[in-house]
C-alpha atoms as a PDB file:
ATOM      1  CA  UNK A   1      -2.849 -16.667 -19.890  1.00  0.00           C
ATOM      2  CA  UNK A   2      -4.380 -18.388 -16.830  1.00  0.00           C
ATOM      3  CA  UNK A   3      -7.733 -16.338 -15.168  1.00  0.00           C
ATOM      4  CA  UNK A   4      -5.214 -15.519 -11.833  1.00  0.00           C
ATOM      5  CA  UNK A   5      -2.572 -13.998 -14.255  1.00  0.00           C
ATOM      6  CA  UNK A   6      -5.012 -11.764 -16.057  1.00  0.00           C
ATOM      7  CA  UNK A   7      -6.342 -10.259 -12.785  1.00  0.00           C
ATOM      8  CA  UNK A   8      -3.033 -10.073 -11.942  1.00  0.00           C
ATOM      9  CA  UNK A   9      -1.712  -8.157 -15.038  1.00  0.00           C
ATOM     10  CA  UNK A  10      -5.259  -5.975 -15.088  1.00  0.00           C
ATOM     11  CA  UNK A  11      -4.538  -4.949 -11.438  1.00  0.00           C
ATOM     12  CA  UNK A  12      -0.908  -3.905 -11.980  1.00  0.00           C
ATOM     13  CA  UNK A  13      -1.884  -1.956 -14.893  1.00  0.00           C
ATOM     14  CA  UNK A  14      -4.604  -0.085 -13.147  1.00  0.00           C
ATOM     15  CA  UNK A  15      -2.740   0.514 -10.358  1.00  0.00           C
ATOM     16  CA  UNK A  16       0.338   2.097 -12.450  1.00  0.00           C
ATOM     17  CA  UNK A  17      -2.260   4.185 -14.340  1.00  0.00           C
ATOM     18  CA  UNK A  18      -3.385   5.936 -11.379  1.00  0.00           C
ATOM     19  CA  UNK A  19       0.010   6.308 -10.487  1.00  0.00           C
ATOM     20  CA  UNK A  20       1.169   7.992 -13.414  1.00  0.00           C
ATOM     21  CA  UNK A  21      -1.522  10.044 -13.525  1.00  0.00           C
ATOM     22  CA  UNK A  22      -1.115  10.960  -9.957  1.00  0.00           C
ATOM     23  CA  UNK A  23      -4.020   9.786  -8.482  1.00  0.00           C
ATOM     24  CA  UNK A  24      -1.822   7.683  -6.275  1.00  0.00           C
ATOM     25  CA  UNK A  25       1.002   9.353  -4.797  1.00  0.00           C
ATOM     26  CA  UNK A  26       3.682   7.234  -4.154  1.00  0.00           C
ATOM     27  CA  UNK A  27       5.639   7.424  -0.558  1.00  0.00           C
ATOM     28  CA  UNK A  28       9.164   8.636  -0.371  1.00  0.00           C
ATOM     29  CA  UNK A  29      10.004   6.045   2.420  1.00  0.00           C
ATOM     30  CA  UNK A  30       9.305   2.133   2.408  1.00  0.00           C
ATOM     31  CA  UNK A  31       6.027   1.115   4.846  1.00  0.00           C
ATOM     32  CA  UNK A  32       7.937  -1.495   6.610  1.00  0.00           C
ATOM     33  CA  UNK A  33      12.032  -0.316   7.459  1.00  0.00           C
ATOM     34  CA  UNK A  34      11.219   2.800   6.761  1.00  0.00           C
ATOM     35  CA  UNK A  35      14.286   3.662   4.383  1.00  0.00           C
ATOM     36  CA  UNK A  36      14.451   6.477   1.972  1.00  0.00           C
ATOM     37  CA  UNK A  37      13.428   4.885  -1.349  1.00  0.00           C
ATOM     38  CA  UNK A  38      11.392   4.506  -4.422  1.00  0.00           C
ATOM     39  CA  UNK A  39       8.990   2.349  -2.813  1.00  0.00           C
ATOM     40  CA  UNK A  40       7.091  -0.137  -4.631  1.00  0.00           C
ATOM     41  CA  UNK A  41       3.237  -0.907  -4.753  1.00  0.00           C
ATOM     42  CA  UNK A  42       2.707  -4.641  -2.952  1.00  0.00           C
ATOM     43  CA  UNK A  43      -0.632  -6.064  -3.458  1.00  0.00           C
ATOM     44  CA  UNK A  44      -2.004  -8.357  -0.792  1.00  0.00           C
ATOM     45  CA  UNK A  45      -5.276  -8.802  -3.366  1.00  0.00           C
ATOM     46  CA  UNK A  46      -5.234  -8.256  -6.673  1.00  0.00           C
ATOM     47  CA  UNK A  47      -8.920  -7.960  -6.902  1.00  0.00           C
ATOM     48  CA  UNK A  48      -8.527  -4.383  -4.716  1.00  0.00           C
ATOM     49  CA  UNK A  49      -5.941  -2.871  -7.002  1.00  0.00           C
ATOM     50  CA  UNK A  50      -5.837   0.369  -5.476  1.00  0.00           C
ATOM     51  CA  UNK A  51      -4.799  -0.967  -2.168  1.00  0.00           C
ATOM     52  CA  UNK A  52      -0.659  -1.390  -1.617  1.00  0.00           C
ATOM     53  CA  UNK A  53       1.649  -2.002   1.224  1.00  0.00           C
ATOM     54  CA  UNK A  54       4.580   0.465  -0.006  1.00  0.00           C
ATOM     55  CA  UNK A  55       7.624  -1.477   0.273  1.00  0.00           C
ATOM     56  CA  UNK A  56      11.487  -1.201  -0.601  1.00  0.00           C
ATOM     57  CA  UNK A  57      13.073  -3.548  -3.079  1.00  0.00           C
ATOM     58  CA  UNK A  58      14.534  -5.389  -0.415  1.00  0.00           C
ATOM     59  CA  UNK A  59      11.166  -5.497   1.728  1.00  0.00           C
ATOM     60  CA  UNK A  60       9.393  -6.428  -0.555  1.00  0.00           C
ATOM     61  CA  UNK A  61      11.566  -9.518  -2.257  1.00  0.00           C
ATOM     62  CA  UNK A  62      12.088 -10.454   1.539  1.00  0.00           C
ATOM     63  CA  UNK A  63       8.359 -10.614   2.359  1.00  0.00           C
ATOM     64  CA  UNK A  64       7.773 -12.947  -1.431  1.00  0.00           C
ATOM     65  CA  UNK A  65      10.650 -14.787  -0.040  1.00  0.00           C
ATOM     66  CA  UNK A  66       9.070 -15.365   3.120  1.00  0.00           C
ATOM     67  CA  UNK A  67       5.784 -16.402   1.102  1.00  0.00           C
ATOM     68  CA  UNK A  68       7.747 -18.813  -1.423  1.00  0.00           C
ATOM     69  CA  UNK A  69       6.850 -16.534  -4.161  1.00  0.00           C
ATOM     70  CA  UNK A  70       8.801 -15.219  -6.614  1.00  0.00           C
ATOM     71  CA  UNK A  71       9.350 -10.976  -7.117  1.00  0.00           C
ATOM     72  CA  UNK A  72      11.777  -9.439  -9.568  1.00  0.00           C
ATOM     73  CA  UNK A  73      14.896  -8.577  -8.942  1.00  0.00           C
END
């Protein structure tokens, strides 16, 4: 696993720790269209993996789309 993916996997993990553990309360509405929703955590830097733009599914694969990157589905 390349360096970037590592950070990358350590900083999702982290984050989803604190979320289970409720450290991190997770929104009931997405940051950006604000639509009732499971949001979900974007990071804009994986080396501050606390930090996350809450964003609905279809925010969020719209703003990786916008980027060229790829989200799940």
């Amino acid at each position: 696993m390349s360096s970037k993916a590592q950070i990358k996997e350590n900083s999702l993990h982290k984050f989803l720790r604190h979320v289970k553990a409720g450290k991190i309360i997770r929104p009931k509405k997405c940051s950006d269209c604000y639509s009732s929703c499971k949001p979900e955590g974007h990071h804009e830097d994986y080396d501050k993996p606390l930090e996350v733009v809450w964003l609905c599914k279809e925010c969020h694969s719209y703003l990786h789309a916008m980027r060229g990157d790829f989200v799940h589905a």
